[in-house]
PDB file of N, CA and C in Angstrom:
ATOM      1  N   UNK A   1       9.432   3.669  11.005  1.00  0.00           N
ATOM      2  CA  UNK A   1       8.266   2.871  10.688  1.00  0.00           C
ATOM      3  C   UNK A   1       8.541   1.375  10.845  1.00  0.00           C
ATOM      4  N   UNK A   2       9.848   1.083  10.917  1.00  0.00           N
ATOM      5  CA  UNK A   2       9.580  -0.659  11.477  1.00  0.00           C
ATOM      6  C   UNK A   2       9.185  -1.024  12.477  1.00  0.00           C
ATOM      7  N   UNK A   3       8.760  -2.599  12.662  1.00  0.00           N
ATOM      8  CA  UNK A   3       7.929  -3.057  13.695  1.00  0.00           C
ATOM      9  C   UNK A   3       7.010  -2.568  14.563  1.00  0.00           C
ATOM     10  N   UNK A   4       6.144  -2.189  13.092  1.00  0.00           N
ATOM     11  CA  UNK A   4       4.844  -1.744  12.778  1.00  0.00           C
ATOM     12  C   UNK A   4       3.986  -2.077  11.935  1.00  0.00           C
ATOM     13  N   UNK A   5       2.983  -2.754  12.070  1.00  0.00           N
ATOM     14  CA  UNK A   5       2.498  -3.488  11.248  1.00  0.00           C
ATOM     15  C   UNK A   5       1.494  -2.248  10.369  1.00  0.00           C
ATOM     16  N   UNK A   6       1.967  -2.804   8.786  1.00  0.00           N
ATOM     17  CA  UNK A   6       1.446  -1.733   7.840  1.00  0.00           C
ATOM     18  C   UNK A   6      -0.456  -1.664   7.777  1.00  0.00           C
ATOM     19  N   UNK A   7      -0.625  -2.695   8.168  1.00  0.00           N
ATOM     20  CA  UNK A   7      -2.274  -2.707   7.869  1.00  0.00           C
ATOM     21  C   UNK A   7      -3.180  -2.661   9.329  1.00  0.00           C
ATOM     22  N   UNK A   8      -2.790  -3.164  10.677  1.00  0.00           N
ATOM     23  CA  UNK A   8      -3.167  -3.094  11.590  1.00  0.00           C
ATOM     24  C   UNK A   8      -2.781  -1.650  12.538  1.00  0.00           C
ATOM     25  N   UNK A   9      -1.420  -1.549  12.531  1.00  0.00           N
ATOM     26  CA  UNK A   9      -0.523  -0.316  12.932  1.00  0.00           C
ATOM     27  C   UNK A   9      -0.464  -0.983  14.295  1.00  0.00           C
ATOM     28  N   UNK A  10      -0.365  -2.469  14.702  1.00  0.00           N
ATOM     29  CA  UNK A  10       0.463  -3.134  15.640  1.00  0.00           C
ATOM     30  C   UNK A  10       2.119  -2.802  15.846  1.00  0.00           C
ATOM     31  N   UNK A  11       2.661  -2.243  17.052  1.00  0.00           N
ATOM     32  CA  UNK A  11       3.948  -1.512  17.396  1.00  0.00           C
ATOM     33  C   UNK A  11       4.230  -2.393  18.818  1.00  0.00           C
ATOM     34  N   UNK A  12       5.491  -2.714  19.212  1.00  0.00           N
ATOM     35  CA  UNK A  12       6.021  -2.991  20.328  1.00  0.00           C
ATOM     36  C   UNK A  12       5.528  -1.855  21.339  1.00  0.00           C
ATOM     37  N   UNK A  13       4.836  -2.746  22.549  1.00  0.00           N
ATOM     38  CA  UNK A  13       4.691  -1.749  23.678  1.00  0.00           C
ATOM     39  C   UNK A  13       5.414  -2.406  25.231  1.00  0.00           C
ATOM     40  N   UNK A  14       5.405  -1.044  25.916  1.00  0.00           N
ATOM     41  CA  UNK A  14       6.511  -1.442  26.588  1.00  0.00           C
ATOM     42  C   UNK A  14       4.996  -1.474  28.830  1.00  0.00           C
ATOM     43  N   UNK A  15       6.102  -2.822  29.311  1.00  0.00           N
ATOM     44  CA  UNK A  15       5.514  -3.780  30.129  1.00  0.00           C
ATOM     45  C   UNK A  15       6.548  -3.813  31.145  1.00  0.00           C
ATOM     46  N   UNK A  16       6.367  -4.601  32.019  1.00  0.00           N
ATOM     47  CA  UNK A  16       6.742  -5.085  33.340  1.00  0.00           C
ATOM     48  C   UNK A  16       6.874  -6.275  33.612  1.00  0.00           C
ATOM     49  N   UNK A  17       8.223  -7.237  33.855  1.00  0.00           N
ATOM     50  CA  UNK A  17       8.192  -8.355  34.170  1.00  0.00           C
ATOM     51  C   UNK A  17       7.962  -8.575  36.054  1.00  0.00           C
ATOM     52  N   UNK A  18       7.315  -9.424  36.208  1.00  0.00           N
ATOM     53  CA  UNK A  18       7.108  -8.963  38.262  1.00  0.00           C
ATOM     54  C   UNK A  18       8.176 -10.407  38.118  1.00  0.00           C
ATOM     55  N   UNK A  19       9.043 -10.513  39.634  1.00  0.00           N
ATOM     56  CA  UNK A  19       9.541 -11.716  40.086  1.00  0.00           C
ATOM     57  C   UNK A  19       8.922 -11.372  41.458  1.00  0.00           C
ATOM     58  N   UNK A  20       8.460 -12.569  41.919  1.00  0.00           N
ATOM     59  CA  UNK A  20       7.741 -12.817  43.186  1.00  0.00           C
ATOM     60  C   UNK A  20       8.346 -14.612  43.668  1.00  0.00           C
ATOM     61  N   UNK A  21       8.245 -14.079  45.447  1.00  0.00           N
ATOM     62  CA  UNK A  21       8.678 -14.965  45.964  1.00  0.00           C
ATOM     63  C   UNK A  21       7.873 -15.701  46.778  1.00  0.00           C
ATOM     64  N   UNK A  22       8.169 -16.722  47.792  1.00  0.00           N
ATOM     65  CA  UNK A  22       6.690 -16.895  48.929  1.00  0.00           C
ATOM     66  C   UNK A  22       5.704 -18.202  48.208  1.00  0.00           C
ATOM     67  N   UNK A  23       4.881 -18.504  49.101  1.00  0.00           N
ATOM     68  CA  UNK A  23       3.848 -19.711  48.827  1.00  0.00           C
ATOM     69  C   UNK A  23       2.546 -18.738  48.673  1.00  0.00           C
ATOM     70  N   UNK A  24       1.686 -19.087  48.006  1.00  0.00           N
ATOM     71  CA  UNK A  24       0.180 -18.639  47.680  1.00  0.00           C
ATOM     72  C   UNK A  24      -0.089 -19.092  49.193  1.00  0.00           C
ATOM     73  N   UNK A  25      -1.286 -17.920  49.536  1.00  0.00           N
ATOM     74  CA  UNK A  25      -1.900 -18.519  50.912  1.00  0.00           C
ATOM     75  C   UNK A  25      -2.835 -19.625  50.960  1.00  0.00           C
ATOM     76  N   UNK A  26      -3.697 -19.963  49.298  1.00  0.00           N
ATOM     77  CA  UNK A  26      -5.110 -20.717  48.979  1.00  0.00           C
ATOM     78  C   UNK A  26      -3.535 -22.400  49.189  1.00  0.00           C
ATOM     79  N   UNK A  27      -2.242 -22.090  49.110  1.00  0.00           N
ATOM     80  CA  UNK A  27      -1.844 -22.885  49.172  1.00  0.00           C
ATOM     81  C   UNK A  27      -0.717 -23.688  50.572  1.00  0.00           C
ATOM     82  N   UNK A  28      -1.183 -22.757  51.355  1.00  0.00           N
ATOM     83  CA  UNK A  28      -0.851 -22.981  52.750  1.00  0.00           C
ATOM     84  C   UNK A  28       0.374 -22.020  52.881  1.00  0.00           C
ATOM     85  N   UNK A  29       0.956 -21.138  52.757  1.00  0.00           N
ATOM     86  CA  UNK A  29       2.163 -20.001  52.543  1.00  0.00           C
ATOM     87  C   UNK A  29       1.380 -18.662  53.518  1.00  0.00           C
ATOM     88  N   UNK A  30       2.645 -17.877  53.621  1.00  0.00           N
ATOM     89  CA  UNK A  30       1.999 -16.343  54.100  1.00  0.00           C
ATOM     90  C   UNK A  30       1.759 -15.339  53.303  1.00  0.00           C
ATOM     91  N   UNK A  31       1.876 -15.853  51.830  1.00  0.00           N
ATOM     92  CA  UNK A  31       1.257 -15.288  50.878  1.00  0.00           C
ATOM     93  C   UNK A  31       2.313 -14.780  49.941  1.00  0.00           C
ATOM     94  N   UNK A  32       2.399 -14.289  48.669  1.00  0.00           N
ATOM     95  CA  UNK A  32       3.638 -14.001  47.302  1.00  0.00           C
ATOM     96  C   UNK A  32       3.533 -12.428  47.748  1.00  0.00           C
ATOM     97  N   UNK A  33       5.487 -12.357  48.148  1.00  0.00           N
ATOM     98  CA  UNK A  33       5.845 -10.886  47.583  1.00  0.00           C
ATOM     99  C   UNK A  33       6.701 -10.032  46.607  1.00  0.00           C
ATOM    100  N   UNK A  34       6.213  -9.301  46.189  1.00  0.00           N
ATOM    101  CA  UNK A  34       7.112  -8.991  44.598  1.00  0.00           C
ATOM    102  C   UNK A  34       8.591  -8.690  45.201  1.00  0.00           C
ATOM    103  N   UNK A  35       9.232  -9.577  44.677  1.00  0.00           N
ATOM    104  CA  UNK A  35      11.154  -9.090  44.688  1.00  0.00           C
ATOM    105  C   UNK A  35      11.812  -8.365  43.586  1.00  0.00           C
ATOM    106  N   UNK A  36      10.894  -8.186  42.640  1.00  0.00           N
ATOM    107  CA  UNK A  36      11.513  -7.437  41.200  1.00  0.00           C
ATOM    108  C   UNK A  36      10.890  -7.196  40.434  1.00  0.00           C
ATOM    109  N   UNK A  37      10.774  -6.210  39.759  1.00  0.00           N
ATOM    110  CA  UNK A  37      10.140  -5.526  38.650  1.00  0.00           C
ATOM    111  C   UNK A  37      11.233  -4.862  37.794  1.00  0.00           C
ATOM    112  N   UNK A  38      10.714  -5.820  36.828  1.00  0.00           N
ATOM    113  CA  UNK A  38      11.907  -5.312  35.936  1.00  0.00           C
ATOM    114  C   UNK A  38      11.079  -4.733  33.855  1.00  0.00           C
ATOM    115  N   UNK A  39      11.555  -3.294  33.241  1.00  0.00           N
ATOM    116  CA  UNK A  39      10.991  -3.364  32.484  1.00  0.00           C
ATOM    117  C   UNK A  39      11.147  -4.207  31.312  1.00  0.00           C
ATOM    118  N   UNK A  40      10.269  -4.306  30.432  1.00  0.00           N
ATOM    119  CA  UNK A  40      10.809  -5.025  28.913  1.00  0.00           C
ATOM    120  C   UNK A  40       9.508  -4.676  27.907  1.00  0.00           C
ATOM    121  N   UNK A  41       9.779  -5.253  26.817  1.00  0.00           N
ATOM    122  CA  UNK A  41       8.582  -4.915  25.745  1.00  0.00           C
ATOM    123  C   UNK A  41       8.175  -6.150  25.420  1.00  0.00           C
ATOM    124  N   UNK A  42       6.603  -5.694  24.919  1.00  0.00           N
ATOM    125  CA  UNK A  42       6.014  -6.799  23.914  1.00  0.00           C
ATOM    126  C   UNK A  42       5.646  -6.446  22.708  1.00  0.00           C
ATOM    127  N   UNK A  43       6.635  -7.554  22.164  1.00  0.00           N
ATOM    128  CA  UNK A  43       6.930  -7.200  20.344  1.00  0.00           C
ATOM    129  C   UNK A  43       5.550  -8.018  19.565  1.00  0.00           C
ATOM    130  N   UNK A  44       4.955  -6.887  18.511  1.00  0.00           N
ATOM    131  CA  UNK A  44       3.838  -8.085  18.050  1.00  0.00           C
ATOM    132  C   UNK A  44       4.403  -8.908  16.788  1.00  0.00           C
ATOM    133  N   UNK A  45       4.236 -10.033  16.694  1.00  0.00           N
ATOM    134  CA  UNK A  45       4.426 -11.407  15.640  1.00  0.00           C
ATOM    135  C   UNK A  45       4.400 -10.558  14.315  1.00  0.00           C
ATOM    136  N   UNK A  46       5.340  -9.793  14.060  1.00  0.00           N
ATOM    137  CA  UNK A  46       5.589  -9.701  12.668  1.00  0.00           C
ATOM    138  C   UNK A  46       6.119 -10.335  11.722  1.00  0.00           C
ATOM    139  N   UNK A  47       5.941 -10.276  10.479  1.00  0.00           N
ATOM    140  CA  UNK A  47       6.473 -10.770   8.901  1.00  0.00           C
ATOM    141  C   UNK A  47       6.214 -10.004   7.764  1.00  0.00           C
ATOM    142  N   UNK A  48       7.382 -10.333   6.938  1.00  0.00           N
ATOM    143  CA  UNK A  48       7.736  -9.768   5.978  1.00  0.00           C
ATOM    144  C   UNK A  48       7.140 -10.565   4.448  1.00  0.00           C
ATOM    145  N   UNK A  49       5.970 -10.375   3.740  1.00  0.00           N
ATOM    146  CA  UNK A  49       5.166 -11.299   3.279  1.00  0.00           C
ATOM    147  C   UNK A  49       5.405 -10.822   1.791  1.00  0.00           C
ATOM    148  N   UNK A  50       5.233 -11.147   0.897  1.00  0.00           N
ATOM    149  CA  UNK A  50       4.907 -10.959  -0.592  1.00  0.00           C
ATOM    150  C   UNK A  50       3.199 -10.192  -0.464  1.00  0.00           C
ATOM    151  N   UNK A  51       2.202  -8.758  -1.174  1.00  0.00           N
ATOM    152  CA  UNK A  51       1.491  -8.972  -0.543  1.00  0.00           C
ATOM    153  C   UNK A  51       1.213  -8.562  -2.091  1.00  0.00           C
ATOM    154  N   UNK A  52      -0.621  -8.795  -2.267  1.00  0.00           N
ATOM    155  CA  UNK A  52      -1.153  -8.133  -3.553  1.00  0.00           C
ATOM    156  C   UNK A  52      -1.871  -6.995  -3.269  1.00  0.00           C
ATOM    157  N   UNK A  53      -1.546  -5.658  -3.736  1.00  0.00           N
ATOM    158  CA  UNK A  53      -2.493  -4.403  -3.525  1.00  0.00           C
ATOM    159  C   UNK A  53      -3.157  -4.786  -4.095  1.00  0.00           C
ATOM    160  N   UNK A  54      -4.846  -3.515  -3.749  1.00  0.00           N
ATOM    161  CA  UNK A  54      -6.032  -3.954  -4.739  1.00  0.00           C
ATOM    162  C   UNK A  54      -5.535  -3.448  -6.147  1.00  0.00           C
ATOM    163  N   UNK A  55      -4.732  -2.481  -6.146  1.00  0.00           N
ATOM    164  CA  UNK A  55      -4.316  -1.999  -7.577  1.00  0.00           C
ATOM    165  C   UNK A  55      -3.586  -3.171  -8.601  1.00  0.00           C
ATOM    166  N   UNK A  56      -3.026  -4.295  -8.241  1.00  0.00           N
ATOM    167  CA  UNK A  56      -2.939  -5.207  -8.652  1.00  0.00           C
ATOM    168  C   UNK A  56      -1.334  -6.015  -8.333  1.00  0.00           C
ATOM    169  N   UNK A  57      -0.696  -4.455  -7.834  1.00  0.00           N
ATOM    170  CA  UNK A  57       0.816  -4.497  -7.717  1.00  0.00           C
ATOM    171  C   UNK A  57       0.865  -5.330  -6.298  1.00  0.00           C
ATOM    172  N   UNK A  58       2.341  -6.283  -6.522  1.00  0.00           N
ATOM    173  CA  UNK A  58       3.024  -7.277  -5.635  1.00  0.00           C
ATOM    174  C   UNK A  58       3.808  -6.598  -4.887  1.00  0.00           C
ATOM    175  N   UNK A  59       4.216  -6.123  -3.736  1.00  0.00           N
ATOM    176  CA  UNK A  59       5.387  -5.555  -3.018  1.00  0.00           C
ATOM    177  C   UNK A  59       5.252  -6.633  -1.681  1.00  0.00           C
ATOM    178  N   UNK A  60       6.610  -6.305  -0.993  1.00  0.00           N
ATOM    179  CA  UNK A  60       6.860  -6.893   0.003  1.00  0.00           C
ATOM    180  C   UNK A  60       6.511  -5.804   0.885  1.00  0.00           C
ATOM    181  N   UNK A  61       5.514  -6.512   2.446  1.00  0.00           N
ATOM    182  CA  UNK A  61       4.976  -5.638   3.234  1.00  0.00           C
ATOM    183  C   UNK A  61       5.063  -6.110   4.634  1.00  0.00           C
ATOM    184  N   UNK A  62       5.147  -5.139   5.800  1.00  0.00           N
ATOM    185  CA  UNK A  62       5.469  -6.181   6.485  1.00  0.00           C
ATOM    186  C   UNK A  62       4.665  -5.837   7.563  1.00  0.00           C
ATOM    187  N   UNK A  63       3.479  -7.184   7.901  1.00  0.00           N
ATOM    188  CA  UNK A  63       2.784  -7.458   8.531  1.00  0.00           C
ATOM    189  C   UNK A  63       2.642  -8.385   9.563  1.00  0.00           C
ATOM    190  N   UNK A  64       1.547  -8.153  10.620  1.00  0.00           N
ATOM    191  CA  UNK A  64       1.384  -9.191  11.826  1.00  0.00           C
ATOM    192  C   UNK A  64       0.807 -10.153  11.631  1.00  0.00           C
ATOM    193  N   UNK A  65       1.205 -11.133  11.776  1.00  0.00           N
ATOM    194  CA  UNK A  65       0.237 -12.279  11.860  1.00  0.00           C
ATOM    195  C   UNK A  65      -1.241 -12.650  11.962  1.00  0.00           C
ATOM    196  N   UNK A  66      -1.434 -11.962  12.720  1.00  0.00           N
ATOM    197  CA  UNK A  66      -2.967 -11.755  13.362  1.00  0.00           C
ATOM    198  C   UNK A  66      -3.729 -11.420  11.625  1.00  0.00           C
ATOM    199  N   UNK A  67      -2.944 -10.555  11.321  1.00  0.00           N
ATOM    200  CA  UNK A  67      -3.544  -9.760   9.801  1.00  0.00           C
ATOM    201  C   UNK A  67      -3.775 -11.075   9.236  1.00  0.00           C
ATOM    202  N   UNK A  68      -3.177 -11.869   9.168  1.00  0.00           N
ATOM    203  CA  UNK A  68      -2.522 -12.516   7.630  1.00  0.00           C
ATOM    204  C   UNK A  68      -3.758 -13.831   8.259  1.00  0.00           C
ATOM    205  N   UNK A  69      -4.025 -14.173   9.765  1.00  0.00           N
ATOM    206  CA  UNK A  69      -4.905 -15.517   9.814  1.00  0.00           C
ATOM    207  C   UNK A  69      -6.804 -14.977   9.839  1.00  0.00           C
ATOM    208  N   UNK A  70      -6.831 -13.541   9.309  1.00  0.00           N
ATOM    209  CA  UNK A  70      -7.806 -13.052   9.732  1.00  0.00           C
ATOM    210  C   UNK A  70      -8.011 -12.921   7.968  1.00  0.00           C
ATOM    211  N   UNK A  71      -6.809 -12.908   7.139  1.00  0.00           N
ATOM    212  CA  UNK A  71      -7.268 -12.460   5.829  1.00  0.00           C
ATOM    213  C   UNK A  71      -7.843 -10.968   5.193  1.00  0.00           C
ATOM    214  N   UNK A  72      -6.450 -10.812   6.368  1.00  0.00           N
ATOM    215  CA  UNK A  72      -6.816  -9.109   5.794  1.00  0.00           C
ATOM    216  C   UNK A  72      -5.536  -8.858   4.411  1.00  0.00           C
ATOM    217  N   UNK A  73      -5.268  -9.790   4.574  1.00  0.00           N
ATOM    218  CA  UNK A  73      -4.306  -9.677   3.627  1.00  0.00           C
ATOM    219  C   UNK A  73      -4.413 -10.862   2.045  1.00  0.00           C
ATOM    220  N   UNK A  74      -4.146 -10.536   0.875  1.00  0.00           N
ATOM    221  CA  UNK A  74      -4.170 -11.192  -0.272  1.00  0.00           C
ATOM    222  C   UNK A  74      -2.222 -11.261  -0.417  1.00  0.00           C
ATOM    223  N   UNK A  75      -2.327 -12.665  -0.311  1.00  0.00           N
ATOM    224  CA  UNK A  75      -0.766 -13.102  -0.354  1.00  0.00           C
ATOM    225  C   UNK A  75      -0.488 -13.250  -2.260  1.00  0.00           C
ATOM    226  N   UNK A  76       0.841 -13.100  -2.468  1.00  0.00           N
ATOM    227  CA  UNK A  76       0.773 -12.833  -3.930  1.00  0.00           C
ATOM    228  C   UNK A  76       0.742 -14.261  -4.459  1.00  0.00           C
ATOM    229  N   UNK A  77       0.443 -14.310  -5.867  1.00  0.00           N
ATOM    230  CA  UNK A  77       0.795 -15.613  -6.177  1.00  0.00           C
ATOM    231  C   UNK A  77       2.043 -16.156  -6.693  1.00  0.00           C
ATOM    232  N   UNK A  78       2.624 -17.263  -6.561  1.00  0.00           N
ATOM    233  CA  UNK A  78       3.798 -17.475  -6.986  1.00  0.00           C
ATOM    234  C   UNK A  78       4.073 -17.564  -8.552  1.00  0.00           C
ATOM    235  N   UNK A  79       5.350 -17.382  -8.441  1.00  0.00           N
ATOM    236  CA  UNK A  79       5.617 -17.010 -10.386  1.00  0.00           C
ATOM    237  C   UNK A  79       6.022 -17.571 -10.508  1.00  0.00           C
ATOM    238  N   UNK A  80       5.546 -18.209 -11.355  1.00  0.00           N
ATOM    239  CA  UNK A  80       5.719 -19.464 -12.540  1.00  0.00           C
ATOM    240  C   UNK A  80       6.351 -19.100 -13.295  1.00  0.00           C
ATOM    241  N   UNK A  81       6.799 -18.169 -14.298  1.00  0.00           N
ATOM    242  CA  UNK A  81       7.408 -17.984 -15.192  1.00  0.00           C
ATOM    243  C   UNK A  81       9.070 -17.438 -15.247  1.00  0.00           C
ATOM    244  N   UNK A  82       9.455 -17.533 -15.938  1.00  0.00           N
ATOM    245  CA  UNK A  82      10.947 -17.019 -16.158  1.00  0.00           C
ATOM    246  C   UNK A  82      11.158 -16.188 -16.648  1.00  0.00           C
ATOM    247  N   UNK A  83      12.258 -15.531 -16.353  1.00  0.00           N
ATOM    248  CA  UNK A  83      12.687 -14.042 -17.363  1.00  0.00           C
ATOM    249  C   UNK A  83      13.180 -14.202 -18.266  1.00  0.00           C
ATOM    250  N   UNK A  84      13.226 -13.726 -19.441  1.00  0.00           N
ATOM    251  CA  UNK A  84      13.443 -13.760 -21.322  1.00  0.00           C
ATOM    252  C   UNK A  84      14.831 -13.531 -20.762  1.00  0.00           C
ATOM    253  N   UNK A  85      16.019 -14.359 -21.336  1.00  0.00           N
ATOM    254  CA  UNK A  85      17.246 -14.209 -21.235  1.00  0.00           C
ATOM    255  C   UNK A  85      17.883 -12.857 -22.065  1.00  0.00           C
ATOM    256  N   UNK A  86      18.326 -11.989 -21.615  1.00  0.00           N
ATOM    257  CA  UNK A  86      18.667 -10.403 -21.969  1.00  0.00           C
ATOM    258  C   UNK A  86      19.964 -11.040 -23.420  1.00  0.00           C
ATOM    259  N   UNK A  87      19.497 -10.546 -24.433  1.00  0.00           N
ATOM    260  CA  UNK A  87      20.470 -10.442 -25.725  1.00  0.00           C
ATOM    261  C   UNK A  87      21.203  -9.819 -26.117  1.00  0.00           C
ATOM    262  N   UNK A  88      22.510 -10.056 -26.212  1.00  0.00           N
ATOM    263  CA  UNK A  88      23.363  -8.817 -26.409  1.00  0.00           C
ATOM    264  C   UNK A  88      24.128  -7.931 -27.658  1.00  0.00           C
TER     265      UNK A  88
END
């Protein structure tokens, strides 16, 4: 389940880099020919966020970006407070 986004279900998919050689013809050339194709992936903009369920609970979740500028997500709030020092 990593690099997968928990709320969208955004996953790395896999692509083609082209290398091409040659002048464009609109640019006076005999035109671009592919010299390489090579594979690779495209990873989507993930993060690892503080998040608030609607149930009220804080966990760390890890989401795409896209989620988080669209506001699909409620970021937690920061804690202010301190922990009661444990007595022994």
């Amino acid at each position: 389940m990593s690099r997968t986004c928990s709320i969208t279900g955004k996953h790395p998919t896999r692509g083609s880099s082209i290398v091409r050689s040659g002048k464009a013809k609109k640019e006076g050339g005999i035109g671009r020919h592919v010299t390489a194709v090579t594979k690779r992936t495209f990873s989507p903009n993930l993060q690892r966020v503080k998040v608030q369920l609607p149930s009220g609970e804080v966990r760390h979740v890890i989401v795409a970006v896209s989620a988080i500028k669209k506001g699909m997500v409620i970021k937690a709030p920061k804690r202010r407070w301190k922990p009661e020092a444990k007595s022994a």
